[in-house]
Protein backbone atom coordinates (compact mmCIF):
# COMPACT_ATOMS: atom_id res chain seq x y z
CA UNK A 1 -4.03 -25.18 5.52
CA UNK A 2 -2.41 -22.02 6.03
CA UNK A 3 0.83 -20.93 3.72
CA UNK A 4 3.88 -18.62 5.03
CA UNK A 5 6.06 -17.20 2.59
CA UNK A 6 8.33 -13.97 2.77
CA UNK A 7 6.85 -11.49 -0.07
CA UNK A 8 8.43 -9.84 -3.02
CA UNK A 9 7.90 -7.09 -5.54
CA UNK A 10 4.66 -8.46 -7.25
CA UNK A 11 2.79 -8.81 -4.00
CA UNK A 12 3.15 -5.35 -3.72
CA UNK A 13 -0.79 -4.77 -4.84
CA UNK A 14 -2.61 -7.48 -2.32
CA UNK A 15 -0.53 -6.20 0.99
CA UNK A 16 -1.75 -2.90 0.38
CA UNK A 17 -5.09 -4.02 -0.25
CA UNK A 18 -4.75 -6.05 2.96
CA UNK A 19 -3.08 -3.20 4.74
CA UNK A 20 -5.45 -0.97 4.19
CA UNK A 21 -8.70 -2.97 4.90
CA UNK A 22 -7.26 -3.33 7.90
CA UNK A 23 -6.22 0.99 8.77
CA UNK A 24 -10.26 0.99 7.92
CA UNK A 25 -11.25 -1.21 10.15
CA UNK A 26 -9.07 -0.31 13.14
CA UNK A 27 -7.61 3.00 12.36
CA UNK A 28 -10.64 4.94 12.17
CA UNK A 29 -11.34 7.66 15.04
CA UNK A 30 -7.53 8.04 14.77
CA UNK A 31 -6.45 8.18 11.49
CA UNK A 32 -8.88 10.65 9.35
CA UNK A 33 -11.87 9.25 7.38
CA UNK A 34 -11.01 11.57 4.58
CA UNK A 35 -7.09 9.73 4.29
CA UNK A 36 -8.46 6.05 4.91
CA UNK A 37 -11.60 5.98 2.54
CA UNK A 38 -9.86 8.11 -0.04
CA UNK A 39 -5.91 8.65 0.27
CA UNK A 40 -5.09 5.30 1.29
CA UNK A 41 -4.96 2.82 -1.33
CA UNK A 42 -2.88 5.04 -3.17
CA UNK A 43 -0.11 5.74 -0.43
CA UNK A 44 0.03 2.33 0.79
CA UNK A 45 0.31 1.21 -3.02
CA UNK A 46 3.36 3.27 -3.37
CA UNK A 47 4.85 2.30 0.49
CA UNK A 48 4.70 -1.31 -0.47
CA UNK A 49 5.68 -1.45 -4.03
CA UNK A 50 8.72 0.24 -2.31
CA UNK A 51 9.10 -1.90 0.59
CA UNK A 52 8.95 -4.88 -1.70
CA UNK A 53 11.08 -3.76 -4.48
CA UNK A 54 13.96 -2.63 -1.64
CA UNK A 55 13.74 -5.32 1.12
CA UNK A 56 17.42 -4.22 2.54
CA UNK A 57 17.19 -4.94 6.47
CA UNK A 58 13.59 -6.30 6.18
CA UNK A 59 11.48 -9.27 5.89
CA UNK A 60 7.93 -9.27 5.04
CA UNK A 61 5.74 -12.77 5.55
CA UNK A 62 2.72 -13.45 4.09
CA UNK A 63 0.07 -15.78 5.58
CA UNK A 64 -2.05 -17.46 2.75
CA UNK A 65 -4.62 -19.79 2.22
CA UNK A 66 -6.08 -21.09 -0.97
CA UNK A 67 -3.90 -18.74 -2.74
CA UNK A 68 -5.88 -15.84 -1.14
CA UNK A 69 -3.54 -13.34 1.03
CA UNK A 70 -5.25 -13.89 4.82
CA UNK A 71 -2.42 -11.78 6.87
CA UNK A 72 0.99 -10.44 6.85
CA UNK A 73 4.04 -9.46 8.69
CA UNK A 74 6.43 -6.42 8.18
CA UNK A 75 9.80 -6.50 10.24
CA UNK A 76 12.46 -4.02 10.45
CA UNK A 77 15.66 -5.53 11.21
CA UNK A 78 18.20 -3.39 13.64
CA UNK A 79 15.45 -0.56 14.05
CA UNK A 80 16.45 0.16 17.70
CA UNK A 81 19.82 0.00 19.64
CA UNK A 82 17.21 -1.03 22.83
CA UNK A 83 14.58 -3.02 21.75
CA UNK A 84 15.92 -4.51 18.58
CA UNK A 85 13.77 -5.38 15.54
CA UNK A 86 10.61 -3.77 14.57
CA UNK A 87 7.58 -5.09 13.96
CA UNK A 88 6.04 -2.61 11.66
CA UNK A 89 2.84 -4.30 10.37
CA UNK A 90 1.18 -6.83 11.61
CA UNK A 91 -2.19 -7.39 9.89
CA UNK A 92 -4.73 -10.29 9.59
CA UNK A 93 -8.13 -10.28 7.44
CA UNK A 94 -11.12 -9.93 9.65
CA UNK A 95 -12.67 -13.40 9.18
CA UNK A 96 -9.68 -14.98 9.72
CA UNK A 97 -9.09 -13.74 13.11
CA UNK A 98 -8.51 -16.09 16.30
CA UNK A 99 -7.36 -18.76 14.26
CA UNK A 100 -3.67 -18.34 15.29
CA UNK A 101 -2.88 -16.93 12.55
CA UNK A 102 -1.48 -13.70 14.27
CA UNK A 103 0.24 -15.75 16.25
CA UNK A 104 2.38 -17.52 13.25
CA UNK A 105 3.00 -14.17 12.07
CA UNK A 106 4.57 -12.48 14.75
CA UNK A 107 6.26 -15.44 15.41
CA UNK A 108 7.72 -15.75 11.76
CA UNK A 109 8.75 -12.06 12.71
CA UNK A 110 10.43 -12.90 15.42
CA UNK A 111 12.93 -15.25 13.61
CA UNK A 112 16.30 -14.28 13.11
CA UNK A 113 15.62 -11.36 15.36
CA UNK A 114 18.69 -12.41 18.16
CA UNK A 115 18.24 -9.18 20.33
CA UNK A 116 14.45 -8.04 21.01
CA UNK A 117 11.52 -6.87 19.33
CA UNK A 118 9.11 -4.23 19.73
CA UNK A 119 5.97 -2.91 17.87
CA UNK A 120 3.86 0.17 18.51
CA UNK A 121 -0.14 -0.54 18.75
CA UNK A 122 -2.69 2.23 19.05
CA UNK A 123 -4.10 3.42 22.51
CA UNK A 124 -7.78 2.76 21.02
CA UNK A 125 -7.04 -0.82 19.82
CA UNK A 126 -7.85 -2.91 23.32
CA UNK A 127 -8.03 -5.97 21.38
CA UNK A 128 -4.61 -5.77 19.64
CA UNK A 129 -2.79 -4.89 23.14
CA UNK A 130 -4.79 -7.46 24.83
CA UNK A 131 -2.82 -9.88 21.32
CA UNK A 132 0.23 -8.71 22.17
CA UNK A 133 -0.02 -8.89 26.24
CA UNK A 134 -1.19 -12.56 25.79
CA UNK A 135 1.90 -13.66 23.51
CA UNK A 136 4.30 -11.98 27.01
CA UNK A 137 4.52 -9.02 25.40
CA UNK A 138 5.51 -6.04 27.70
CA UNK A 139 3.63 -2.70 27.62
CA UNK A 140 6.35 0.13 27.59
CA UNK A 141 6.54 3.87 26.72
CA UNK A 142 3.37 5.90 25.17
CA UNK A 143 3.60 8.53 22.59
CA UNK A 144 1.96 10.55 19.72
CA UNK A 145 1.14 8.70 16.80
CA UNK A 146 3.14 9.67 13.73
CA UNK A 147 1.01 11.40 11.25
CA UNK A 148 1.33 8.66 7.80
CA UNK A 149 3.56 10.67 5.16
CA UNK A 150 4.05 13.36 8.16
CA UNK A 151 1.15 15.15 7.23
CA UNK A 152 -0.87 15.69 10.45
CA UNK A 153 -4.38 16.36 8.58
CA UNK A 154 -4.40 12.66 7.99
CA UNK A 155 -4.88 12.49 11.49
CA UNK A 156 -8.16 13.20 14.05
CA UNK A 157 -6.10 15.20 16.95
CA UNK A 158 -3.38 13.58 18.28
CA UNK A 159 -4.12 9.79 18.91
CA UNK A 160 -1.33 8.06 21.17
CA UNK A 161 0.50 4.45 20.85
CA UNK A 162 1.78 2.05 23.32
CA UNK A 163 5.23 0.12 22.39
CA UNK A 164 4.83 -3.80 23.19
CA UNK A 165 8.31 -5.12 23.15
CA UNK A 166 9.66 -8.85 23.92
CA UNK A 167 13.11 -8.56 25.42
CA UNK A 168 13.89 -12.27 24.26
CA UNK A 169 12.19 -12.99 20.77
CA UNK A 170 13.32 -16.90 20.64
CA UNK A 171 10.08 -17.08 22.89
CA UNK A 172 7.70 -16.49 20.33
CA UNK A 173 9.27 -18.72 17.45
CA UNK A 174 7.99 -21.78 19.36
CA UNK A 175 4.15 -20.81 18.21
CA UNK A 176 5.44 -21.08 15.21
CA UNK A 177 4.46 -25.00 14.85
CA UNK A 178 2.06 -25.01 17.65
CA UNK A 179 -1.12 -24.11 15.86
CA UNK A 180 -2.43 -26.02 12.94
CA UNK A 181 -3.42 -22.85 11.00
């Protein structure tokens, strides 16, 4: 059976392991081979040990099973006077897809989130928006992808990103039992 938890400091090492298996697998064309096979691990090591260490207006929730981390959630409380909380990772292990896992996650994300919440997925990533359009998520504005660390050579050109946003969050907590993960 799968395990939620929120994360702290000394889970730091295995979300950015996690993190980053997944930029490789889904991030690539965008993001630059150079930054994911070699840059990577180091700067999402240092984003999460901070994340983790300072989790001030956020809440990160792990999905585990036999003690192994399978996925994870990263929400920003407050991030946007319109759409409400952000959503700012939401990653699951490759073999553990389609098991509703996802599903728990951004669920567990959605609780305690009273006014909206909104993610940004890339352009390339059909099967993520196709995710987030089956769970009633709205597609809303595009725009340029934010180079990681604001340093454009990590990126290939100038990849785009679609917000998904859910105007009333409470929807999603009910997934939140529905599975048997």
């Amino acid at each position: 059976m799968t395990n939620f938890r929120v994360a702290g400091p000394e889970d730091a090492a295995a979300v950015a392991e996690l993190h980053g298996d997944s930029w490789r697998r889904h991030y690539r064309g965008a993001y630059a081979d150079a930054f994911l096979d070699d840059e990577s691990p180091e700067y999402l090591g240092e984003m999460w040990a901070k994340r983790l260490a300072n989790r001030d207006g956020t809440r990160t929730t792990l999905a585990e099973y036999d003690g192994q981390l399978i996925g994870l959630a990263h929400v920003v409380f407050d991030a946007d006077p319109t759409y409400g909380a952000l959503v700012d990772n939401l990653h699951v292990r490759a073999p553990r897809k389609r098991q509703g896992i996802g599903t728990k996650l951004l669920a567990h994300a959605a609780t305690d989130v009273p006014t909206g919440l909104f993610l940004w997925v890339l352009e390339q990533n059909t099967a993520a928006q196709a995710f987030y359009e089956a769970r009633g998520g709205l597609r809303g504005d595009r725009k340029n992808v934010p180079p990681p660390g604001s340093e454009s050579r990590r990126l290939n050109g100038t990849p785009a990103c679609f917000r998904y946003y859910w105007p009333d969050p409470v929807s999603l907590t009910v997934s939140i039992n529905a599975y048997d993960a």
